[in-house]
C-alpha atoms as a PDB file:
ATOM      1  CA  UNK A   1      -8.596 -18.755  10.001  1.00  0.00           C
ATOM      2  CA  UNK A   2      -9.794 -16.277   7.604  1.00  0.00           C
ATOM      3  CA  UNK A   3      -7.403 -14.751   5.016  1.00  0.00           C
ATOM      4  CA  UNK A   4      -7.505 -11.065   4.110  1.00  0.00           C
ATOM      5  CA  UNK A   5      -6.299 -10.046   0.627  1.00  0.00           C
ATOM      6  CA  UNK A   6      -5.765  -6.087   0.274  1.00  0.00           C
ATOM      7  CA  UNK A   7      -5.976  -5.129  -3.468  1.00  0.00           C
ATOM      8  CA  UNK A   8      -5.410  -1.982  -5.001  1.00  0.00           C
ATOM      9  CA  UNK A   9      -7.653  -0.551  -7.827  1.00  0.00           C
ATOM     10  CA  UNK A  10      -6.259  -1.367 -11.760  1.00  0.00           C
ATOM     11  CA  UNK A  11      -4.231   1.624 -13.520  1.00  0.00           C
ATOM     12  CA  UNK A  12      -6.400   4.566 -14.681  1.00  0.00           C
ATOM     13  CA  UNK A  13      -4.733   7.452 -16.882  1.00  0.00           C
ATOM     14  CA  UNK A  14      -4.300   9.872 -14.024  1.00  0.00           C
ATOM     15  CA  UNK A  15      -1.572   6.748 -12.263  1.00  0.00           C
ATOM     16  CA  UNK A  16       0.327   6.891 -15.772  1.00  0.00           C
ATOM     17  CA  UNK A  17       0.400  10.558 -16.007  1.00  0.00           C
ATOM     18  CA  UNK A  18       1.160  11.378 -12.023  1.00  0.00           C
ATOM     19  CA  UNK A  19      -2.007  13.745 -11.311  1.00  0.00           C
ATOM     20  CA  UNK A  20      -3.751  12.655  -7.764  1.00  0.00           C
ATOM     21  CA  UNK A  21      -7.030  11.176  -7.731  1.00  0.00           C
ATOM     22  CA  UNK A  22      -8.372  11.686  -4.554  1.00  0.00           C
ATOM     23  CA  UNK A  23     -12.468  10.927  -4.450  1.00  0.00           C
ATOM     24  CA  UNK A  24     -12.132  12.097  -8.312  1.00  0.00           C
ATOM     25  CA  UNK A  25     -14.721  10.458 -10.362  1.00  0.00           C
ATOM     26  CA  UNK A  26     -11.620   8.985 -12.617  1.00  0.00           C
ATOM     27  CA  UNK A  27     -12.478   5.408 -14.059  1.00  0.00           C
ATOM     28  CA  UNK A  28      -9.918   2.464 -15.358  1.00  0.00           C
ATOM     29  CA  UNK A  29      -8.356   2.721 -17.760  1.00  0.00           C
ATOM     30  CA  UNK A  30      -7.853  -0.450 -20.856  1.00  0.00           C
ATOM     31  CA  UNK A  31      -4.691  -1.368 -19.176  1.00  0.00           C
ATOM     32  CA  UNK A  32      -6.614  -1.167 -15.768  1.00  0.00           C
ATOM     33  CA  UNK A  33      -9.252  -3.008 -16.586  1.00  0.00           C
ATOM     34  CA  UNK A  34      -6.541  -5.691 -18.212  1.00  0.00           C
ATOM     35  CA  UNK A  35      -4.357  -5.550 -14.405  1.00  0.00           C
ATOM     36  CA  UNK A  36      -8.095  -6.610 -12.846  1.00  0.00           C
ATOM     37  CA  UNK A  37      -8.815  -9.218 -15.038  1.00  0.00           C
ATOM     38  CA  UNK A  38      -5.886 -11.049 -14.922  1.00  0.00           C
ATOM     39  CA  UNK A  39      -6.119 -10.471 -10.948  1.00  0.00           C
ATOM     40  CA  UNK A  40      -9.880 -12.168 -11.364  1.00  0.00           C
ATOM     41  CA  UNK A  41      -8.073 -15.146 -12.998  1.00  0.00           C
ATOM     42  CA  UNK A  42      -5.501 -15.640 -10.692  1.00  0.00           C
ATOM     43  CA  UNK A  43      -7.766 -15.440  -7.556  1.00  0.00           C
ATOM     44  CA  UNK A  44      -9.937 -18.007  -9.047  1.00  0.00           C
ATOM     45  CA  UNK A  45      -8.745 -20.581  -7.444  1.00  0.00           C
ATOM     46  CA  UNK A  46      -8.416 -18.902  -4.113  1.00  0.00           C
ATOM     47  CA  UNK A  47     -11.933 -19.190  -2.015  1.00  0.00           C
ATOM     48  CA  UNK A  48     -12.657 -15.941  -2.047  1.00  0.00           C
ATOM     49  CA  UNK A  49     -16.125 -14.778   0.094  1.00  0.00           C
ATOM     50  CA  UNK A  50     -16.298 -11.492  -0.216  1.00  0.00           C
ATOM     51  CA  UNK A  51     -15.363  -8.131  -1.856  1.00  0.00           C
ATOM     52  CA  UNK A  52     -15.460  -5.013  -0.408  1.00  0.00           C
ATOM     53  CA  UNK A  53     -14.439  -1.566  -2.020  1.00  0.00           C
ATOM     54  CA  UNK A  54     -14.171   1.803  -1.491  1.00  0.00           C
ATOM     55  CA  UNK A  55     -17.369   3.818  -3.429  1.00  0.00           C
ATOM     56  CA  UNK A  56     -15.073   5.594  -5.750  1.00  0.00           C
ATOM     57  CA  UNK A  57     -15.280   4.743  -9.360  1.00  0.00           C
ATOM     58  CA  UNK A  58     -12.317   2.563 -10.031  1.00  0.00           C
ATOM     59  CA  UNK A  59     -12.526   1.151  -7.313  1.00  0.00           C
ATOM     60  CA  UNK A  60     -16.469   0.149  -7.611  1.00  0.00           C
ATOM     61  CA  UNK A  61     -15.208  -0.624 -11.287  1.00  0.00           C
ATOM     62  CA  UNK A  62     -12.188  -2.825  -9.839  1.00  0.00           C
ATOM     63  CA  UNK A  63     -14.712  -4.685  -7.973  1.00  0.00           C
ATOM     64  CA  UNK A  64     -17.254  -5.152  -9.812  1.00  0.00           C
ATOM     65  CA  UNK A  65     -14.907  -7.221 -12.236  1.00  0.00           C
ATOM     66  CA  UNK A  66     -13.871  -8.824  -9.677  1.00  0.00           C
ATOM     67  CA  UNK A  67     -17.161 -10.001  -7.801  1.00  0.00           C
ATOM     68  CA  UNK A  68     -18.247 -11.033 -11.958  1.00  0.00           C
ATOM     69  CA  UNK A  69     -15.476 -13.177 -12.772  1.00  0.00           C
ATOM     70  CA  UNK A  70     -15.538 -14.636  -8.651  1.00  0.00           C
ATOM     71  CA  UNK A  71     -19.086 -14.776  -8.766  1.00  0.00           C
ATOM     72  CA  UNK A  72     -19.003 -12.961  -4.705  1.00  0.00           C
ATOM     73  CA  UNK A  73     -20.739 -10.045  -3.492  1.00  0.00           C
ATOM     74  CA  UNK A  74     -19.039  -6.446  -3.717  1.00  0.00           C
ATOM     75  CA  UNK A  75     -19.321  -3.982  -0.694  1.00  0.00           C
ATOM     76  CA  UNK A  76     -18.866  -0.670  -1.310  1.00  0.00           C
ATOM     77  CA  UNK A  77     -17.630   0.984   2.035  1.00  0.00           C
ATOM     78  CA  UNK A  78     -17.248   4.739   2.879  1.00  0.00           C
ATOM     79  CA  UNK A  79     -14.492   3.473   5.166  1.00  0.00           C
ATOM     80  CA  UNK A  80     -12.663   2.319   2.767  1.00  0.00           C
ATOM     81  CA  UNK A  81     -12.649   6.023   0.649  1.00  0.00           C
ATOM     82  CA  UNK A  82      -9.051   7.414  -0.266  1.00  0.00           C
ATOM     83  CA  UNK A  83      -8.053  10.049   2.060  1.00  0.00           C
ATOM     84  CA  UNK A  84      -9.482  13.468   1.061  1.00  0.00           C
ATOM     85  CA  UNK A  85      -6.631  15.660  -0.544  1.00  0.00           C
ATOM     86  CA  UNK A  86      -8.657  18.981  -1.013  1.00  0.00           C
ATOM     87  CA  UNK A  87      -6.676  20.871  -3.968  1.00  0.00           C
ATOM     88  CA  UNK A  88      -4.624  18.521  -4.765  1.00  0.00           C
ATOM     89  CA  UNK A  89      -7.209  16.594  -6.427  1.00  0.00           C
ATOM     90  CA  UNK A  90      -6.047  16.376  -9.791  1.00  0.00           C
ATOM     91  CA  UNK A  91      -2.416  18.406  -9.508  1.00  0.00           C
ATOM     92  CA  UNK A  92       0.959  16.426 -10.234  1.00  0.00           C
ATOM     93  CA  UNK A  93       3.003  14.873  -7.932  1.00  0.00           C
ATOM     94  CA  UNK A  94       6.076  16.150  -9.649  1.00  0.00           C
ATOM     95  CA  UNK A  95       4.817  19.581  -9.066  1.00  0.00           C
ATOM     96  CA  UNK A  96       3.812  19.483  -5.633  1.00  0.00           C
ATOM     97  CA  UNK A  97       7.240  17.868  -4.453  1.00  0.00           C
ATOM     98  CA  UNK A  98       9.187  20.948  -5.811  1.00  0.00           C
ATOM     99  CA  UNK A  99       6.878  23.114  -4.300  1.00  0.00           C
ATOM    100  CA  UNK A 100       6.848  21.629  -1.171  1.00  0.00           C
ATOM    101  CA  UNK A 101      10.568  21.567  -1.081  1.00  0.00           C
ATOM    102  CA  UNK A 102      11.124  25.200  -1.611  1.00  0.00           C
ATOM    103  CA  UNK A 103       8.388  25.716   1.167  1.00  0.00           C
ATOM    104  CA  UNK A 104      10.132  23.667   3.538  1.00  0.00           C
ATOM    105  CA  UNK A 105      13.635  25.289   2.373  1.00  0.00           C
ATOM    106  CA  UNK A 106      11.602  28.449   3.616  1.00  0.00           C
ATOM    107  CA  UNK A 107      10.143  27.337   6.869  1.00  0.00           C
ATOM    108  CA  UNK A 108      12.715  24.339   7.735  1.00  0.00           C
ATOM    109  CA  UNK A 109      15.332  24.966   6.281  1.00  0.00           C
ATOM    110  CA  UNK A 110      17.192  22.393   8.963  1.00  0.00           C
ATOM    111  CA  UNK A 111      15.531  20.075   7.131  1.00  0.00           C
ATOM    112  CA  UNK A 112      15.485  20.583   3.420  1.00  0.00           C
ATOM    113  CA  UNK A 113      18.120  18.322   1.855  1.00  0.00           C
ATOM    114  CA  UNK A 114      18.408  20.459  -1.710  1.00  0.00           C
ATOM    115  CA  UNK A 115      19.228  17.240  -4.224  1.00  0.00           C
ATOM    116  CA  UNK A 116      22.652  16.270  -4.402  1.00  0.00           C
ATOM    117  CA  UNK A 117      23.583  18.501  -1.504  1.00  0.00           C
ATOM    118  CA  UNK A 118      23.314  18.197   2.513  1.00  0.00           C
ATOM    119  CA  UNK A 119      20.969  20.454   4.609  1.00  0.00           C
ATOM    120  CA  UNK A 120      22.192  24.250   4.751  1.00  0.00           C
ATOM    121  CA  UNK A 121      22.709  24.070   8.061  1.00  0.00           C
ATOM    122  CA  UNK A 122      24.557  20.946   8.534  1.00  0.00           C
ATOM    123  CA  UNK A 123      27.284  22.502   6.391  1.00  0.00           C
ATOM    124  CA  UNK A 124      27.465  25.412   7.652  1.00  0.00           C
ATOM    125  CA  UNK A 125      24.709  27.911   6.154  1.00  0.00           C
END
């Protein structure tokens, strides 16, 4: 029976610094490219067939070390594209979780949980 592997592209500098990728054009970075080939090595000696990638650049890049050091074909597959995050596409995590709190404080507020406190109105308001 066949075995399916599910890897996720190496590091790139938007990972280290917490801005979202998206379908952004952003490539791997050293230590990326370092995560892949020591993936490549270790998959060696697994019988690997086939690659298949999503089209955007790291992970064509992530694959295409791969399928060199494997010696298999890469795929690139729009199916296999990151979810579209429209303007979010190169914000920061950190700042869209503290805005999204205060909007849900705003529109849920049964269901904000303010950090280190409970929700406003399981205590009471």
């Amino acid at each position: 029976m066949p075995t399916i592997l599910l890897v996720r592209h190496g590091e790139t500098d938007w990972n280290r610094s917490g801005q979202i990728m998206g379908e952004r054009p952003v490539p791997l970075n050293q230590n990326g490219e370092a995560q892949v080939k020591r993936l490549a090595s270790f998959l060696k000696s697994r019988s690997i067939h086939a690659l298949y990638s999503s089209p955007v650049v790291r992970a064509i890049q992530t694959g295409e070390i791969l399928a060199s050091v494997l010696q298999v074909p890469l795929t690139a597959d729009r199916g296999l594209t990151e979810i579209k995050v429209g303007e979010w596409e190169g914000r920061y995590w950190k700042d869209l979780t503290a805005e999204f709190a205060r909007q849900q404080f705003y529109t849920s507020p049964e269901k904000a949980r303010p950090p280190g406190r409970t929700s406003p109105c399981s205590s009471g308001g």
